[in-house]
N, C-alpha and C. Protein backbone atom coordinates (compact mmCIF):
# COMPACT_ATOMS: atom_id res chain seq x y z
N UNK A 1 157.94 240.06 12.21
CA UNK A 1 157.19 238.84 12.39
C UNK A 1 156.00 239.13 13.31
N UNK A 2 154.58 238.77 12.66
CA UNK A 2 153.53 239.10 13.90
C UNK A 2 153.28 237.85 15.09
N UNK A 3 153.16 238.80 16.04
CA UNK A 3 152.86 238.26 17.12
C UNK A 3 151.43 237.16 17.26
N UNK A 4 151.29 235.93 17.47
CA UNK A 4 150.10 235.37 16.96
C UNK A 4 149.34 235.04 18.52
N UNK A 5 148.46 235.47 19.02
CA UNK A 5 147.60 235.54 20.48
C UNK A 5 146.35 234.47 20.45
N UNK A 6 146.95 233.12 20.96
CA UNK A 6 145.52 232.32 20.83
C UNK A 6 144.90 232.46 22.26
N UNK A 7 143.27 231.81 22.45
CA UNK A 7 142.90 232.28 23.74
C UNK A 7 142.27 230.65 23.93
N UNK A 8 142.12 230.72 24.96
CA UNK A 8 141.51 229.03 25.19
C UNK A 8 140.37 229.21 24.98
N UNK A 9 139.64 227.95 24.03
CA UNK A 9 138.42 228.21 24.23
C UNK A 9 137.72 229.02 25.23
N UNK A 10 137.55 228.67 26.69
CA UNK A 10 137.04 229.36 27.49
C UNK A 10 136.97 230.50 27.53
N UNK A 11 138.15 231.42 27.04
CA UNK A 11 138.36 232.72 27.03
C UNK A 11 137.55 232.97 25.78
N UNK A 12 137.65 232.90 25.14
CA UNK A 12 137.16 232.81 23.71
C UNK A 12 134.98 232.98 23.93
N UNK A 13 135.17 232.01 24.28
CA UNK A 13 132.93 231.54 24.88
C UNK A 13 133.08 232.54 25.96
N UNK A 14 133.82 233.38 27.01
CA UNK A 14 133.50 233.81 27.44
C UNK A 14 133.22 235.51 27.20
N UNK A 15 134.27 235.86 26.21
CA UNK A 15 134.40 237.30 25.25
C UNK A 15 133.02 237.10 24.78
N UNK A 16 132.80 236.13 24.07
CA UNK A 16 131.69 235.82 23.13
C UNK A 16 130.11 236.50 24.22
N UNK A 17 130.49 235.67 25.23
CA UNK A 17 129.19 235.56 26.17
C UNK A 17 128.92 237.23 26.79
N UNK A 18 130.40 238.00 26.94
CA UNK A 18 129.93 239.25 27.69
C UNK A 18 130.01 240.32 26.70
N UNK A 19 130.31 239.87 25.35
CA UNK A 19 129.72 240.42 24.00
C UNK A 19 128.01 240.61 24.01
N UNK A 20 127.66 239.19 24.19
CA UNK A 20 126.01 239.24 24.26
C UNK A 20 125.53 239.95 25.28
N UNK A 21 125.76 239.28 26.13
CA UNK A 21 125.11 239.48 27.72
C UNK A 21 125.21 241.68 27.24
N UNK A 22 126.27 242.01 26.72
CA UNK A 22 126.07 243.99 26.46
C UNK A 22 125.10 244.01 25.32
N UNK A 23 125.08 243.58 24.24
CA UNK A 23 124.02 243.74 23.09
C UNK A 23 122.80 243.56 23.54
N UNK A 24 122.31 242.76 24.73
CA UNK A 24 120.97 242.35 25.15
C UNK A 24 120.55 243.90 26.10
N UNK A 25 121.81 244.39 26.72
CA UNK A 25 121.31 245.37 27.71
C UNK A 25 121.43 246.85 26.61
N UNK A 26 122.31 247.32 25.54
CA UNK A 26 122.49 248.11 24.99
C UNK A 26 121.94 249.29 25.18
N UNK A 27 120.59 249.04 25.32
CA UNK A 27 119.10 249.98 25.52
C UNK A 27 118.07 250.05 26.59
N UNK A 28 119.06 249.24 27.85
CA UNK A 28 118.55 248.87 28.82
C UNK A 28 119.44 248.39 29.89
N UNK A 29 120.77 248.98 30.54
CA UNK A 29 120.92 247.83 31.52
C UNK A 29 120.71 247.30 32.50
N UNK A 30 119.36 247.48 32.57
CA UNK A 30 118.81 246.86 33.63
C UNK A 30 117.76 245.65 33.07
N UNK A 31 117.56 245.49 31.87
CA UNK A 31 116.96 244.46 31.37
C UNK A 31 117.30 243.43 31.44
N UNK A 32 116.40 242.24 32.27
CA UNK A 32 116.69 240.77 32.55
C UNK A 32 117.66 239.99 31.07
N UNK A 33 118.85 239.34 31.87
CA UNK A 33 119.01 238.16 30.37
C UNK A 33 119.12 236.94 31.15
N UNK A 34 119.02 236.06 30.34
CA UNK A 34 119.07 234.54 31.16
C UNK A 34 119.82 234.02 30.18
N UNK A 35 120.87 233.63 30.73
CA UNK A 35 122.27 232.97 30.36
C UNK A 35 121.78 230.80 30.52
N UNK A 36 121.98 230.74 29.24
CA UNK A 36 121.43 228.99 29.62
C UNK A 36 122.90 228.08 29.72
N UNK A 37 122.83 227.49 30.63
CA UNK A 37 124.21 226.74 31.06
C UNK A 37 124.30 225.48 31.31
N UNK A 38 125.38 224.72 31.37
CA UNK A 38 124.96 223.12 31.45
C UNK A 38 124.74 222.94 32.50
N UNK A 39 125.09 222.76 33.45
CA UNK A 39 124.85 222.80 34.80
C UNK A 39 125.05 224.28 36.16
N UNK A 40 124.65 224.00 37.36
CA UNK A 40 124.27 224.85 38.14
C UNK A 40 125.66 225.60 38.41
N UNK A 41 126.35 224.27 38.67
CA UNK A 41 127.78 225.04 39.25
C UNK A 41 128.83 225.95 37.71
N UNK A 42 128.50 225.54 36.73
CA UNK A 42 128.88 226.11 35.13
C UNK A 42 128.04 227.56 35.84
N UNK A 43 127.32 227.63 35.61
CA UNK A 43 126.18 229.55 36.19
C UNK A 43 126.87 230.08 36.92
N UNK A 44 127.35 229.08 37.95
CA UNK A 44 127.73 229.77 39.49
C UNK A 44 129.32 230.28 39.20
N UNK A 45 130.20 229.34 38.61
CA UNK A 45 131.23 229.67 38.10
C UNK A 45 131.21 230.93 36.92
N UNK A 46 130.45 231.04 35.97
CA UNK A 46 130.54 232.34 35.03
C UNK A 46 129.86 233.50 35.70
N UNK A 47 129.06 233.06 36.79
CA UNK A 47 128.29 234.27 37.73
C UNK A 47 129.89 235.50 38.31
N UNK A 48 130.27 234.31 38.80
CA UNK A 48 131.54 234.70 39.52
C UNK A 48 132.54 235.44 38.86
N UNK A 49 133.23 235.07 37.77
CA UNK A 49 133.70 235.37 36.79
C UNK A 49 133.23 236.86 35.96
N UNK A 50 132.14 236.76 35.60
CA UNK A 50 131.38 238.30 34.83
C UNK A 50 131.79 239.09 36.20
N UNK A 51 131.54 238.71 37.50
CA UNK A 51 131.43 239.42 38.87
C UNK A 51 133.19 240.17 38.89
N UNK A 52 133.74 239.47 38.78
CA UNK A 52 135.35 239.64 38.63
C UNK A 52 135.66 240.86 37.07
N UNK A 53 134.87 240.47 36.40
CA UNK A 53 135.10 241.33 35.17
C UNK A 53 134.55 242.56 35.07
N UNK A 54 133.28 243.17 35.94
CA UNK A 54 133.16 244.57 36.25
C UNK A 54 131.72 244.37 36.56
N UNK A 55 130.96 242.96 37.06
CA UNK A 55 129.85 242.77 37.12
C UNK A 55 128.45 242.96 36.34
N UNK A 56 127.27 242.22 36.55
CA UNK A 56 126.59 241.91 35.75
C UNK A 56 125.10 242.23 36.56
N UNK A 57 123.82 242.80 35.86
CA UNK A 57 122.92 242.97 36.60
C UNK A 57 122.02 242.86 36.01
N UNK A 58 121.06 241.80 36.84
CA UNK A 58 119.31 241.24 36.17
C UNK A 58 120.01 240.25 34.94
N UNK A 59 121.03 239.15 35.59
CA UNK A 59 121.45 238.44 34.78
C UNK A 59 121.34 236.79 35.41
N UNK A 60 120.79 235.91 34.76
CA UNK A 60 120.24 234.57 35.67
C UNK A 60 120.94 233.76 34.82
N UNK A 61 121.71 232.65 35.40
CA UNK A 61 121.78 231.48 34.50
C UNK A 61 121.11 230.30 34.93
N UNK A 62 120.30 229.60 34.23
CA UNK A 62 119.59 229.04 34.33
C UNK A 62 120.48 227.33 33.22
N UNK A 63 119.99 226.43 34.39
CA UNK A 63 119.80 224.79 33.21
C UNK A 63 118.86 224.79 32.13
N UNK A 64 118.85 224.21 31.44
CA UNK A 64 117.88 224.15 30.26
C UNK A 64 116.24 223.61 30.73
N UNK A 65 116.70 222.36 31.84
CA UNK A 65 115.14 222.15 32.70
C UNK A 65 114.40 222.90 32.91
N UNK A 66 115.41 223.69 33.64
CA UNK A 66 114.64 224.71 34.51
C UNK A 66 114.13 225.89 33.76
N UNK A 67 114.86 226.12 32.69
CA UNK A 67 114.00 227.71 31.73
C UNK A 67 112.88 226.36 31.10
N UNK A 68 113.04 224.97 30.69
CA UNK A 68 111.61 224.40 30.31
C UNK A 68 110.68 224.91 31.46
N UNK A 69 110.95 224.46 32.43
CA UNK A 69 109.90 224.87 33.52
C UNK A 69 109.49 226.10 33.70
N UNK A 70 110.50 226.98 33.74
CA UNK A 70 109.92 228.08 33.85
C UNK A 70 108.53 229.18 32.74
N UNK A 71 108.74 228.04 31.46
CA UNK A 71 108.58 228.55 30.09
C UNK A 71 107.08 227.72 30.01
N UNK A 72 107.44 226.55 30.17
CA UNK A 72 106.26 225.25 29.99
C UNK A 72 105.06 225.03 31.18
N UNK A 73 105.33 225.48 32.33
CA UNK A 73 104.76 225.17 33.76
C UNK A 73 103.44 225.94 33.68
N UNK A 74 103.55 226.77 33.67
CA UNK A 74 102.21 227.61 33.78
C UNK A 74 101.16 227.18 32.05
N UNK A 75 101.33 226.87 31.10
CA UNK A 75 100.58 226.02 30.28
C UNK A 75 100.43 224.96 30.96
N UNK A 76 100.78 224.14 31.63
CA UNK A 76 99.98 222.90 31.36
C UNK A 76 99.91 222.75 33.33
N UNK A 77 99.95 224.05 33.91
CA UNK A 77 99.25 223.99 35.72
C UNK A 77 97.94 223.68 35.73
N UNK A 78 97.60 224.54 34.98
CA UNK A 78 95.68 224.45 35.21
C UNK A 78 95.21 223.30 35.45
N UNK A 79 95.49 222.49 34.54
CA UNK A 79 94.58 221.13 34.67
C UNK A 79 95.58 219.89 35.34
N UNK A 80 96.92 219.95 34.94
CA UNK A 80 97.58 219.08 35.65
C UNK A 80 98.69 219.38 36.92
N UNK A 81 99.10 218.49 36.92
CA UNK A 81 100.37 218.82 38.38
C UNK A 81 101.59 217.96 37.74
N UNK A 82 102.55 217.75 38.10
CA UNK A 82 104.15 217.64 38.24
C UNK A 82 104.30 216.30 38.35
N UNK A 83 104.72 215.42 37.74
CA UNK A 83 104.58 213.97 37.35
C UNK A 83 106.41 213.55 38.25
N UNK A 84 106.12 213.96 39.63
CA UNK A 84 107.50 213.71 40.76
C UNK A 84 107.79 211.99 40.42
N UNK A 85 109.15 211.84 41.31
CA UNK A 85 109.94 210.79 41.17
C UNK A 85 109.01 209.65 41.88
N UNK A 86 108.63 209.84 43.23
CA UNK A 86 107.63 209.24 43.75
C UNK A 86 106.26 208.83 43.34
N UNK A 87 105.44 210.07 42.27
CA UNK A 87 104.39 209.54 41.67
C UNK A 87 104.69 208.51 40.30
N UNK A 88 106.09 208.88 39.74
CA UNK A 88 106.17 207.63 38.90
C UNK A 88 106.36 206.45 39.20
N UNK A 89 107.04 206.26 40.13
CA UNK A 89 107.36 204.82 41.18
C UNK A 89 106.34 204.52 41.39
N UNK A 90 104.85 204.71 41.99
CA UNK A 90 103.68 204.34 42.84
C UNK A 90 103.35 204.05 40.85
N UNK A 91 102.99 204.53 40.22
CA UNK A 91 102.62 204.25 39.15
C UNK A 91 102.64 202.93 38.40
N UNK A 92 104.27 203.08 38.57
CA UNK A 92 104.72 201.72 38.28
C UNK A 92 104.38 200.57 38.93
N UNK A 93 104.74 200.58 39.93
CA UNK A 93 103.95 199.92 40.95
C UNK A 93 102.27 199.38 40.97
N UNK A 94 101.56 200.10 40.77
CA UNK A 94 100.80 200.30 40.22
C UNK A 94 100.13 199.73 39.08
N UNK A 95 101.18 200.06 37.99
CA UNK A 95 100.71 198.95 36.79
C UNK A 95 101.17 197.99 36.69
N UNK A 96 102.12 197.39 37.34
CA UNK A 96 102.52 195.69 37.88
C UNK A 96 101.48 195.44 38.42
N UNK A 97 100.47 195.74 39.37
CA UNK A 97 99.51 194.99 40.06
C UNK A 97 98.63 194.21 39.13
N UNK A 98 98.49 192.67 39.07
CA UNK A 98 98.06 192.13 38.77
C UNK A 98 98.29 191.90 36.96
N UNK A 99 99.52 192.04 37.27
CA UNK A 99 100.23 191.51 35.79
C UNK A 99 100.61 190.30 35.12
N UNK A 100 99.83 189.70 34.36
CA UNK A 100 100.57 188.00 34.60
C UNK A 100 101.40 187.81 33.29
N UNK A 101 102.19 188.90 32.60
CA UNK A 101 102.98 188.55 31.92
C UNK A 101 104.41 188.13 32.15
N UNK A 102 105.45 188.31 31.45
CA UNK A 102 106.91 188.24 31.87
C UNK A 102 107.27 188.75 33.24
N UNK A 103 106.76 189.77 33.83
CA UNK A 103 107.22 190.53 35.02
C UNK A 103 106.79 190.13 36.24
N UNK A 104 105.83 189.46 35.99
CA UNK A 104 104.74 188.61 37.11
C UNK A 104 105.96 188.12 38.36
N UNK A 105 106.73 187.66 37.72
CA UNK A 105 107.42 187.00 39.13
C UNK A 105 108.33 187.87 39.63
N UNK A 106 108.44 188.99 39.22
CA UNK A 106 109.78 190.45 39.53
C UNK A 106 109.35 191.47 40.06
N UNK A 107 107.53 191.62 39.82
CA UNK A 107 107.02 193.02 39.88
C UNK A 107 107.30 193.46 41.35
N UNK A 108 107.47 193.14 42.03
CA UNK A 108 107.81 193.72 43.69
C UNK A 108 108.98 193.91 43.20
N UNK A 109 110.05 193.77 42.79
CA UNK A 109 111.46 194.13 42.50
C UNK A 109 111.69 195.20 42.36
N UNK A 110 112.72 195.98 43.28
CA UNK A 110 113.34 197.26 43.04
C UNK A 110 114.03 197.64 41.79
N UNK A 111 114.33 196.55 41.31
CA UNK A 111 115.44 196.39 40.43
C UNK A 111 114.66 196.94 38.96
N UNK A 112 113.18 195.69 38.93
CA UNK A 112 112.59 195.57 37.93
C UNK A 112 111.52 197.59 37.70
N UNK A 113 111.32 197.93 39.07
CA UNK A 113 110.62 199.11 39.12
C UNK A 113 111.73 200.50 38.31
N UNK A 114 113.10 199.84 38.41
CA UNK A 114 114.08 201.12 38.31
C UNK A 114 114.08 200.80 36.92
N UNK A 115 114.30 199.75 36.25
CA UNK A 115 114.54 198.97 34.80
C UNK A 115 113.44 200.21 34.03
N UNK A 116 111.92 199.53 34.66
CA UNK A 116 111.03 200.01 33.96
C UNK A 116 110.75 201.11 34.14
N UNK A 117 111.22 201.88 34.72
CA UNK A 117 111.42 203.45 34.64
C UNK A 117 112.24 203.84 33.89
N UNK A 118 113.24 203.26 33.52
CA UNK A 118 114.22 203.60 32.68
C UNK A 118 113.65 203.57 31.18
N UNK A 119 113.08 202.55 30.82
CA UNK A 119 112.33 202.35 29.97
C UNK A 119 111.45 203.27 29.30
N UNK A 120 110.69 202.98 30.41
CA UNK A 120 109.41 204.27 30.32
C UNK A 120 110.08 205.29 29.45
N UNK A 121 111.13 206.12 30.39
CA UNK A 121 111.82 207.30 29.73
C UNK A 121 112.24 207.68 28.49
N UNK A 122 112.65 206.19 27.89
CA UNK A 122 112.91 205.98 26.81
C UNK A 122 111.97 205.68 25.77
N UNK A 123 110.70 205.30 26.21
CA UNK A 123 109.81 204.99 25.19
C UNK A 123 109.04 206.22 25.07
N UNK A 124 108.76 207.19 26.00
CA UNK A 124 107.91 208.54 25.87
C UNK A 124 108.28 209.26 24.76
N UNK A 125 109.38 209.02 24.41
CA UNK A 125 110.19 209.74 23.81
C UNK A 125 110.60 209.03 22.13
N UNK A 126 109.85 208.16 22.07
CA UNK A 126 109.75 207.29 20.69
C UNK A 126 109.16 207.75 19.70
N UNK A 127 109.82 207.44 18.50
CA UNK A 127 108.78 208.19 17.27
C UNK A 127 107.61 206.99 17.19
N UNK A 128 106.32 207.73 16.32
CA UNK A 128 105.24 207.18 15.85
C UNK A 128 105.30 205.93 15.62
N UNK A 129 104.43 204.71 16.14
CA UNK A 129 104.62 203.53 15.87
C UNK A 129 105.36 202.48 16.45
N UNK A 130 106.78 203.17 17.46
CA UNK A 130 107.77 202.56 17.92
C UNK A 130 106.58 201.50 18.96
N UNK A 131 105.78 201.76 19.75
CA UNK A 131 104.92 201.06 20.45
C UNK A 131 104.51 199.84 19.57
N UNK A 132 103.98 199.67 19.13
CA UNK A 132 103.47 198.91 18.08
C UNK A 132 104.58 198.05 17.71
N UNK A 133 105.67 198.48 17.17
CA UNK A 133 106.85 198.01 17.10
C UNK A 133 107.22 196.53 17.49
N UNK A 134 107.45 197.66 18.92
CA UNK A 134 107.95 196.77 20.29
C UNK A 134 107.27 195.65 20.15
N UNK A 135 106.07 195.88 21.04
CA UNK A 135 104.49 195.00 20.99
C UNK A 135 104.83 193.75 20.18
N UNK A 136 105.28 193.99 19.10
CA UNK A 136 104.90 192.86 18.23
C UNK A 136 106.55 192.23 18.00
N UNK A 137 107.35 192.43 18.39
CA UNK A 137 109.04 192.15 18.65
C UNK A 137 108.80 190.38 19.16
N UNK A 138 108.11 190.65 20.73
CA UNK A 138 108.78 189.35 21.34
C UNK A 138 106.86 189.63 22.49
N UNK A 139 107.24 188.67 22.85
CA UNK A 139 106.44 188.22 24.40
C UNK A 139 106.63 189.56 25.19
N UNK A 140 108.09 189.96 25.51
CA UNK A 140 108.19 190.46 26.66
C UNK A 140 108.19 192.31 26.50
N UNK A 141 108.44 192.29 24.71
CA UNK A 141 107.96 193.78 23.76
C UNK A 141 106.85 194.06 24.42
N UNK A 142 105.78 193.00 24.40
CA UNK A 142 104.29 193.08 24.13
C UNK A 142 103.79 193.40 25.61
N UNK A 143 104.53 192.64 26.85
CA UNK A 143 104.56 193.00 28.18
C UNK A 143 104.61 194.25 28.47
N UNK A 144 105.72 195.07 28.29
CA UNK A 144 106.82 196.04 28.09
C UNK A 144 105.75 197.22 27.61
N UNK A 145 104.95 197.18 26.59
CA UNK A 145 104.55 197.77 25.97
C UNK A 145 102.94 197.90 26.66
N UNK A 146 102.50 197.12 27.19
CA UNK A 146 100.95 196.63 27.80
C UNK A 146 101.19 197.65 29.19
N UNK A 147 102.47 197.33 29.95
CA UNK A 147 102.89 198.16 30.86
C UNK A 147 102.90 199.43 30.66
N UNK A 148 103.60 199.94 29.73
CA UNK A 148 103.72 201.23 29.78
C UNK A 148 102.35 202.00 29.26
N UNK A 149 101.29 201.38 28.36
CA UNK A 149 100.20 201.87 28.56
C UNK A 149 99.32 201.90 29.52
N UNK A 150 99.86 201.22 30.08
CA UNK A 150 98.70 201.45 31.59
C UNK A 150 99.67 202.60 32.68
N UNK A 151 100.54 202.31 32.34
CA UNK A 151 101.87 203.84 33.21
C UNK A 151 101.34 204.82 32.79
N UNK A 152 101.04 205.10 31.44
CA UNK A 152 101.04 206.64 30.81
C UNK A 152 99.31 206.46 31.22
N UNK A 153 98.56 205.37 31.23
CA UNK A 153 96.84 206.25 31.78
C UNK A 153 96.78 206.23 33.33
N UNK A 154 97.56 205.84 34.17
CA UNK A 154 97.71 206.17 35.46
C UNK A 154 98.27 207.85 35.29
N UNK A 155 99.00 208.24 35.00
CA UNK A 155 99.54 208.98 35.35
C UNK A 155 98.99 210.44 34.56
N UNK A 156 97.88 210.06 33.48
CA UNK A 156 97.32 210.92 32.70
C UNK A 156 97.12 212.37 33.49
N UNK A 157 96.97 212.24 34.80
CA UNK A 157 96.95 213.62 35.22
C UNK A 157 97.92 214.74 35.39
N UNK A 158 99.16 213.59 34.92
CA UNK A 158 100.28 214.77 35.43
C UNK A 158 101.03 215.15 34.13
N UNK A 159 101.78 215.56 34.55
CA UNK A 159 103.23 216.03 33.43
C UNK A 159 104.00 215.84 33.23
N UNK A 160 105.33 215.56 32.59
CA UNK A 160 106.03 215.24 32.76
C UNK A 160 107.19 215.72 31.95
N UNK A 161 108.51 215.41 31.92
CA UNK A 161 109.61 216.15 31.06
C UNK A 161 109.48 216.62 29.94
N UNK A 162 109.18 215.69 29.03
CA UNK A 162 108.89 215.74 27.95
C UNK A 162 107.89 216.70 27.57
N UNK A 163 106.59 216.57 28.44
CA UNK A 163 105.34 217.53 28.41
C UNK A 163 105.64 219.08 28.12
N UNK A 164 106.59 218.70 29.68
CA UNK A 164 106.86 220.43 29.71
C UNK A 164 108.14 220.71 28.94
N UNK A 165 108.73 219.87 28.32
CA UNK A 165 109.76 220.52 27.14
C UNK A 165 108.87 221.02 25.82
N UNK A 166 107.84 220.26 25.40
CA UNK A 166 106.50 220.68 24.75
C UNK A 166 106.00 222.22 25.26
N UNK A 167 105.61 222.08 25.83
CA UNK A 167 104.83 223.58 26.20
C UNK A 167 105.87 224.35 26.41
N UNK A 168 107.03 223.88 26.76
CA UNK A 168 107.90 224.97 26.34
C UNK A 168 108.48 225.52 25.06
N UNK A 169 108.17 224.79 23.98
CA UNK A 169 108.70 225.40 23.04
C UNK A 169 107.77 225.81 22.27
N UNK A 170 106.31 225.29 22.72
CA UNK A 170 104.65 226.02 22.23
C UNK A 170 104.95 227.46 23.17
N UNK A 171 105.56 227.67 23.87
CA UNK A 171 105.56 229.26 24.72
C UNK A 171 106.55 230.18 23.68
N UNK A 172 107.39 229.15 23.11
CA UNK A 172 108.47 230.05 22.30
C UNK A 172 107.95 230.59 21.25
N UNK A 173 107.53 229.23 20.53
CA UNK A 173 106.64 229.82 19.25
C UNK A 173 105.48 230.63 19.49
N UNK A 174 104.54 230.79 20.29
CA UNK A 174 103.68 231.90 20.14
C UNK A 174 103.97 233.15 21.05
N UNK A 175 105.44 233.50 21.41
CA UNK A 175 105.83 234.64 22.02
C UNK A 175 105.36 235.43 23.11
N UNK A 176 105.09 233.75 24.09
CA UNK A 176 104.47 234.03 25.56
C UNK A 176 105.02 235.10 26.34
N UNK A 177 104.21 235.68 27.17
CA UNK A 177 104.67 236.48 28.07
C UNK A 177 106.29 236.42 28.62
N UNK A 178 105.98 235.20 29.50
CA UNK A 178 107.30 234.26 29.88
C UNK A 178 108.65 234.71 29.24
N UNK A 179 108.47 234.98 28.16
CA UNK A 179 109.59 234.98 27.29
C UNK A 179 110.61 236.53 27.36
N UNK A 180 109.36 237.76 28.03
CA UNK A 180 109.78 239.06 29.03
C UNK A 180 111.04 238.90 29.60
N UNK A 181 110.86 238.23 30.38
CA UNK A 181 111.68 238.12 31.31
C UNK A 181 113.08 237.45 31.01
């Protein structure tokens, strides 16, 4: 009767992973790999782990943000800067001033500034037309929508997630430097 050996997933993604992590160095082991992970402490935990298994060298795990950034940042430095938590707040802020639609009586609201950030996030990220959409939905679409165009030309100087998930995958496709490492 054969013996039947299952492995837990984990064991399993992790064979898998120090399968790769040798095919990448094969001809090199000293050649950088960057391991992409869900979160920091997921890296720090398989860091540890490969470390326990006979160790690993010029090996980074990185969040998916952060290789955007690392990949996307330098395209779009030149002309702009980093669209921070604080410059979107002042923004917002910002394009409430002197609003006399639905929001008129909220716009000082913490509540209403966090809402419409939330928003925002969600509408950057809309297919073709969804603006328009909205706009023409209700009164407060059309608010909603009046707002966030004046958010996105305040803020025209900067960047933002989305941006640099863009230029990051314009770095992939034309086989940026960046991509060395």
């Amino acid at each position: 009767m054969p013996v039947v050996v299952t492995l837990p997933l984990g064991e399993a993604v992790f064979r898998a992973l120090t399968v790769s992590i040798d095919e990448a160095k094969r001809d090199d082991p000293l050649a950088p790999v960057t391991v992409v992970v869900p979160s920091n402490y997921a890296g720090l935990s398989l860091r540890r782990r490969l470390g326990e298994a006979g160790g690993v060298v010029n090996v980074r795990f990185l969040v998916l943000a952060r290789l955007a950034e690392l990949l996307g940042a330098p395209r779009l430095a030149g002309n702009r800067r980093p669209l921070t938590a604080w410059g979107r707040a002042e923004a917002i802020r910002a394009a409430l001033i002197g609003h006399n639609g639905v929001f008129k009586e909220l716009a000082g609201h913490p509540a209403t500034e966090s809402a419409l950030e939330s928003t925002f996030r969600d509408l950057r990220v809309g297919f073709d037309g969804a603006l328009d959409q909205l706009a023409a939905a209700s009164r407060r679409g059309s608010d909603v929508v009046a707002l966030y165009r004046r958010y996105r030309g305040l803020t025209s100087g900067s960047y933002d997630l989305e941006d640099l998930a863009l230029a990051a995958a314009d770095a992939v496709r034309d086989g940026s430097e960046a991509l060395r490492d």
